[in-house]
N, C-alpha and C. Protein backbone atom coordinates (compact mmCIF):
# COMPACT_ATOMS: atom_id res chain seq x y z
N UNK A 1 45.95 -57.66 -16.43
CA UNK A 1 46.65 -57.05 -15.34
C UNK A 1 45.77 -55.92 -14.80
N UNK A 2 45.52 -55.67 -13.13
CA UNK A 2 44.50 -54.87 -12.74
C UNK A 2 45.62 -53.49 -12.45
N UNK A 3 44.97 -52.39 -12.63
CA UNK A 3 45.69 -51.51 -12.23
C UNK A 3 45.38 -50.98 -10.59
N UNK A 4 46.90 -51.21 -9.94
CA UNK A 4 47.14 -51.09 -8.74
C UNK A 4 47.63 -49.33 -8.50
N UNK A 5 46.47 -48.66 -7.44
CA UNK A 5 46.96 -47.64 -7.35
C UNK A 5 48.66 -47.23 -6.55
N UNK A 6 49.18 -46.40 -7.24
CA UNK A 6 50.26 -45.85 -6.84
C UNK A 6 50.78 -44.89 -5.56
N UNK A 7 51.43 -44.96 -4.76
CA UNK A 7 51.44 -44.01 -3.58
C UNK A 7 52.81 -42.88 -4.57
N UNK A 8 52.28 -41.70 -3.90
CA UNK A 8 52.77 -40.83 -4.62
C UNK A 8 53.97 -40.82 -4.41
N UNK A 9 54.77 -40.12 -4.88
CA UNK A 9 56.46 -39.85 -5.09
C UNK A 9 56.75 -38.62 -4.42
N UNK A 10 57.80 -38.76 -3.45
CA UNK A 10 58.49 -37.76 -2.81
C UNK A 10 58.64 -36.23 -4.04
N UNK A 11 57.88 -35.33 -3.03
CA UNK A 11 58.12 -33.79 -3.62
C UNK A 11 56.76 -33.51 -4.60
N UNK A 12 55.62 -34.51 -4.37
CA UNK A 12 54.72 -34.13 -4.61
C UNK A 12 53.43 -33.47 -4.12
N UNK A 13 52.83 -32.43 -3.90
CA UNK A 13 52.31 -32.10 -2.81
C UNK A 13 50.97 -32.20 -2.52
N UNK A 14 50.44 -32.94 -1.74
CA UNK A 14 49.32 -33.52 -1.20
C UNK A 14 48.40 -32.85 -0.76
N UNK A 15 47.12 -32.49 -1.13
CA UNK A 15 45.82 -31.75 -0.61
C UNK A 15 45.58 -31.48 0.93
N UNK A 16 45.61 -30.19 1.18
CA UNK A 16 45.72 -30.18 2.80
C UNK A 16 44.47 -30.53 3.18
N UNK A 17 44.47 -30.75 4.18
CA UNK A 17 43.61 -31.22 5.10
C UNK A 17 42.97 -30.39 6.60
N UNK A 18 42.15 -29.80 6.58
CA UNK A 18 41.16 -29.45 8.29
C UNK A 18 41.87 -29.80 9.27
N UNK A 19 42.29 -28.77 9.87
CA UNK A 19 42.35 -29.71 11.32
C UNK A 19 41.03 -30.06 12.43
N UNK A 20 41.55 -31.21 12.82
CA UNK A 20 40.97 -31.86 13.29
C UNK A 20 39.97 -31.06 14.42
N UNK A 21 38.41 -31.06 14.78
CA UNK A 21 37.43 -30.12 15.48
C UNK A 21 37.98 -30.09 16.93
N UNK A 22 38.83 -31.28 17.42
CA UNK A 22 39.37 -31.44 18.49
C UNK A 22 40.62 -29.90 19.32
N UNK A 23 41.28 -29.62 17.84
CA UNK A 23 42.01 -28.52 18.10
C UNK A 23 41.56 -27.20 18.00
N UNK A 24 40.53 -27.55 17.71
CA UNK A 24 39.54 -25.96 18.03
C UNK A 24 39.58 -25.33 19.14
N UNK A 25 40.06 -24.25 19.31
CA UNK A 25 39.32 -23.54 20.46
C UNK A 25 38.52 -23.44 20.97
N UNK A 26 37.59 -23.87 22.11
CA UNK A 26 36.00 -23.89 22.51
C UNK A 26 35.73 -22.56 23.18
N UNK A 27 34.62 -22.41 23.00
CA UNK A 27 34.39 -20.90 23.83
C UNK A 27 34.25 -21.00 25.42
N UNK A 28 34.76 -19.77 25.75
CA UNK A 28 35.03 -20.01 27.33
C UNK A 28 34.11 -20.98 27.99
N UNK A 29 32.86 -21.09 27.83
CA UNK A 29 31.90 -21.28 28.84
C UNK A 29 32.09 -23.27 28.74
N UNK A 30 32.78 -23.40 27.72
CA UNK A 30 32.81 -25.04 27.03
C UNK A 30 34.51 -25.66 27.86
N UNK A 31 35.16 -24.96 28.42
CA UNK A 31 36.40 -24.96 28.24
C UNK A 31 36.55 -26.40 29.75
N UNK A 32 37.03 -27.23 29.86
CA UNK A 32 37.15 -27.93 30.66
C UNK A 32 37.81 -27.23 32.14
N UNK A 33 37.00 -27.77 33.26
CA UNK A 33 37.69 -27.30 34.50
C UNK A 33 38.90 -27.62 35.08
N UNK A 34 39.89 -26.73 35.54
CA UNK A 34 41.03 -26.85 36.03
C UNK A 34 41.15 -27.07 37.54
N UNK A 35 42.09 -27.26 37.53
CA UNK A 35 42.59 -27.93 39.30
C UNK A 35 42.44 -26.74 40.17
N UNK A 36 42.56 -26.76 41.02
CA UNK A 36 42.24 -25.48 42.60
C UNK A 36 43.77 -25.29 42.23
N UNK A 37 43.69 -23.96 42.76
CA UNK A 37 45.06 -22.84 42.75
C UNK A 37 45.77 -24.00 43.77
N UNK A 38 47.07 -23.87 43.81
CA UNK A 38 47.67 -24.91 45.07
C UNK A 38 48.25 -23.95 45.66
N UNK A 39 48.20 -24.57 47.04
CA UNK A 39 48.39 -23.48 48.19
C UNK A 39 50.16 -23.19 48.37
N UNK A 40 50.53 -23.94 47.48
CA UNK A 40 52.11 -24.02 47.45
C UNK A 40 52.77 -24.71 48.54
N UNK A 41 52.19 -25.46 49.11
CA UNK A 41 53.07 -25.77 50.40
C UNK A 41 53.75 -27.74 49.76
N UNK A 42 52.67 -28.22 48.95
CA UNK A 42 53.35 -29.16 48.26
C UNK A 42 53.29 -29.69 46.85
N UNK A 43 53.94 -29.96 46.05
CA UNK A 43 53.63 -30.43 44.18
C UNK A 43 52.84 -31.69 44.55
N UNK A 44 51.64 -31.54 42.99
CA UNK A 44 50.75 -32.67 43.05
C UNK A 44 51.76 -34.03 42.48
N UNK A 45 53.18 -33.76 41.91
CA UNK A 45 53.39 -35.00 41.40
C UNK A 45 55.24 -34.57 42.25
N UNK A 46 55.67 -35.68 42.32
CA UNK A 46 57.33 -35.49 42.87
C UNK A 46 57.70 -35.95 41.34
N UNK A 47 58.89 -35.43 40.99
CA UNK A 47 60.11 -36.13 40.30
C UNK A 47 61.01 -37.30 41.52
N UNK A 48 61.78 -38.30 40.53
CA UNK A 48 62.58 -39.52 41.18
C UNK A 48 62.94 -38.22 41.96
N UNK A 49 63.85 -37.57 41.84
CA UNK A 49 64.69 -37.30 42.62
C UNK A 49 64.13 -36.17 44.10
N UNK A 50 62.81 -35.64 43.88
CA UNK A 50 62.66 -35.14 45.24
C UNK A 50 62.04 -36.33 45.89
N UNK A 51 61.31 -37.56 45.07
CA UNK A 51 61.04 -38.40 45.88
C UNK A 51 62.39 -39.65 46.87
N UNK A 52 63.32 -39.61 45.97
CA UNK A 52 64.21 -40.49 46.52
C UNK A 52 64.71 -39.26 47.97
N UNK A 53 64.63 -38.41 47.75
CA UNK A 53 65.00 -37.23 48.95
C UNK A 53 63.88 -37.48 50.10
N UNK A 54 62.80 -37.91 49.59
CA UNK A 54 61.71 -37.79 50.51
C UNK A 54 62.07 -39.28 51.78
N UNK A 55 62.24 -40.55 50.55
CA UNK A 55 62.47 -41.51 51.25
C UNK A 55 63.37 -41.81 51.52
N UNK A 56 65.12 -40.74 51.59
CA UNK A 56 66.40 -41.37 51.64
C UNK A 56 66.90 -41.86 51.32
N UNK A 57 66.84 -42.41 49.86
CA UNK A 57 67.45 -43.81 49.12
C UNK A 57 67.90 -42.57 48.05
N UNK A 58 69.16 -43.20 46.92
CA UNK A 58 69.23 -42.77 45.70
C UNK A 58 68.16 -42.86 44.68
N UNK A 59 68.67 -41.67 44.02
CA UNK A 59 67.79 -41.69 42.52
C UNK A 59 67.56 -42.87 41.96
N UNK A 60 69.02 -42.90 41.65
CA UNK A 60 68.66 -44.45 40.48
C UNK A 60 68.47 -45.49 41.25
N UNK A 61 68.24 -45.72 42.51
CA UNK A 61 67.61 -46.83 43.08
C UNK A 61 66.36 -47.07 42.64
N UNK A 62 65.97 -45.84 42.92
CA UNK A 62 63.97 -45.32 42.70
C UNK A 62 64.23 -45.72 41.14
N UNK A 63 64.81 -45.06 40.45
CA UNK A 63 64.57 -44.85 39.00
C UNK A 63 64.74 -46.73 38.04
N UNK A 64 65.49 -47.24 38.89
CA UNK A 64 65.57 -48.50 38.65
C UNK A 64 64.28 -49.05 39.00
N UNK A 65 64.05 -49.46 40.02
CA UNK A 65 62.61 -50.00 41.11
C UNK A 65 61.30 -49.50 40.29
N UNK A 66 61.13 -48.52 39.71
CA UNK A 66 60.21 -48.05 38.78
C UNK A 66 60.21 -48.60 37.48
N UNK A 67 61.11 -48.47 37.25
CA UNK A 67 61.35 -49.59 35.80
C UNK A 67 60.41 -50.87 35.48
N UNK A 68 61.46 -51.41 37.01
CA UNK A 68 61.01 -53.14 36.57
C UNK A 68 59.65 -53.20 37.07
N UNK A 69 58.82 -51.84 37.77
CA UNK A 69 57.48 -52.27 38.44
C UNK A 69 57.23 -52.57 39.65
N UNK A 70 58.70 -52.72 40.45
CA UNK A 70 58.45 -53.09 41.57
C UNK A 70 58.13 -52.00 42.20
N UNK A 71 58.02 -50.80 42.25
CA UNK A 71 57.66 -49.88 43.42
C UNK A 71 56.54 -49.59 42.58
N UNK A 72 55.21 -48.51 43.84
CA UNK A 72 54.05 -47.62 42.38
C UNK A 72 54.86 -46.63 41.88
N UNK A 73 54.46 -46.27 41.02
CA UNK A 73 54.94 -44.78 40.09
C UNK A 73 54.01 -44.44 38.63
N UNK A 74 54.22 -42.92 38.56
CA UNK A 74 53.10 -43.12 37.17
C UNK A 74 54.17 -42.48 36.18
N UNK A 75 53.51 -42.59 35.01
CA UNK A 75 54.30 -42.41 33.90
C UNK A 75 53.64 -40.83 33.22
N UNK A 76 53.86 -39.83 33.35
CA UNK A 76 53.34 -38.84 32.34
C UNK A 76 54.00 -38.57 31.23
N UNK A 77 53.34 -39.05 30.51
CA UNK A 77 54.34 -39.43 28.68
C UNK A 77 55.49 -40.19 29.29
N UNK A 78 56.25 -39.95 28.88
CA UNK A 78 57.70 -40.39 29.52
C UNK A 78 58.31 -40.38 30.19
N UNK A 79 57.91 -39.33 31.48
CA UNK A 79 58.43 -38.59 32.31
C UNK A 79 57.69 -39.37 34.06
N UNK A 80 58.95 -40.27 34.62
CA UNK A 80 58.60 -40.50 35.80
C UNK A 80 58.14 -39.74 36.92
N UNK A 81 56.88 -39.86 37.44
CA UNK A 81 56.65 -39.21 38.69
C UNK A 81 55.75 -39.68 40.00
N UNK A 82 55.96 -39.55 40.97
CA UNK A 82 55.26 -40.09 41.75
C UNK A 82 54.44 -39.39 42.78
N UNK A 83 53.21 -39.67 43.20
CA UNK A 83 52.43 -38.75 44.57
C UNK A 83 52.75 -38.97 45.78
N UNK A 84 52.13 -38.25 46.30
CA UNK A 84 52.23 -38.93 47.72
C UNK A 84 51.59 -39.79 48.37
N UNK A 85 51.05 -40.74 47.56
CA UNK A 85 49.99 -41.95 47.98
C UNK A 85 51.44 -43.18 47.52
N UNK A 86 52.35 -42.68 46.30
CA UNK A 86 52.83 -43.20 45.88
C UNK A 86 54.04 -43.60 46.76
N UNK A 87 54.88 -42.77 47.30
CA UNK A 87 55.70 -42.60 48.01
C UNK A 87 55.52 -43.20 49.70
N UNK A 88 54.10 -42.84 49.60
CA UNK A 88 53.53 -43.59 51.29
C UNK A 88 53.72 -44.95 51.16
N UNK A 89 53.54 -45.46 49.84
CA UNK A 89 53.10 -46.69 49.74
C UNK A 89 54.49 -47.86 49.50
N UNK A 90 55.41 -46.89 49.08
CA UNK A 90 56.89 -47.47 48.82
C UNK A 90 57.54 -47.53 50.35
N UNK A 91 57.16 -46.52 51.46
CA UNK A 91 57.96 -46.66 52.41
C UNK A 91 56.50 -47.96 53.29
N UNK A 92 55.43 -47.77 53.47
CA UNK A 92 54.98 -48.90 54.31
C UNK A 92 55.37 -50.55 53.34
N UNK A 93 55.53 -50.81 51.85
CA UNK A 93 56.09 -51.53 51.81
C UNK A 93 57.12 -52.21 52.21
N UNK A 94 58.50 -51.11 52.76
CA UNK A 94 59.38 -51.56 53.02
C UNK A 94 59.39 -52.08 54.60
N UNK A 95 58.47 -51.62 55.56
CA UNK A 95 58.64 -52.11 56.70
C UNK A 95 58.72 -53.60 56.75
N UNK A 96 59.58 -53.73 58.05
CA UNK A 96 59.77 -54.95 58.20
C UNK A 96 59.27 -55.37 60.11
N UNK A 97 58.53 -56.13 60.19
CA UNK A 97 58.48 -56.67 61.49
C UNK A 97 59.48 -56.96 62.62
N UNK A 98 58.75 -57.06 63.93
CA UNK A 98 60.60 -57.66 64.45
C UNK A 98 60.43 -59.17 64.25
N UNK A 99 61.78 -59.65 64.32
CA UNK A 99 62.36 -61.10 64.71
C UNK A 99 61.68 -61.51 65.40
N UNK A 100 61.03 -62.90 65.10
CA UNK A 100 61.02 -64.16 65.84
C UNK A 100 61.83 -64.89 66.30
N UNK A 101 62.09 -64.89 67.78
CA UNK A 101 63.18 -65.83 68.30
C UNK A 101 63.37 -67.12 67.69
């Protein structure tokens, strides 16, 4: 019979570990560049709901339509939001031509 190592038993306490070099602090001059001050006149991302305001429809219309994929929208972690490339692109979708007699 080979001896199979054991995973330890609850309440035993395990050798800490480094964190990872990633959560280091870098020195200023290393520090990644940030976005331009915004002039405040508009947000780089809408929530459903100032966007459904933007295009006149309900929330959960948008919030549905995002779901299944049918409209663009991006996902930040979990959190629906959309631009204004996004929103342009939901209302020229919806146009419709005129009638053919």
């Amino acid at each position: 019979m080979s001896a199979v190592p054991r995973r330890p038993r609850h309440g035993i306490a395990r050798p800490r570990t480094t964190r990872p070099a990633s959560r280091i602090e870098k020195p200023a001059t290393e520090q990644q560049p940030t976005l331009p001050p915004s002039d405040g006149t508009e947000p780089l991302l809408y929530t459903a709901e100032q966007a459904a305001e933007l295009l006149q429809v309900r929330p959960s219309w948008l919030r549905r339509k995002a779901a299944a994929r049918a409209v663009p929208c991006r996902y930040v972690g979990k959190h629906l939001r959309f631009s204004r490339a996004d929103i342009a692109a939901i209302a020229d979708a919806s146009a419709q031509g005129p009638r053919q007699p």
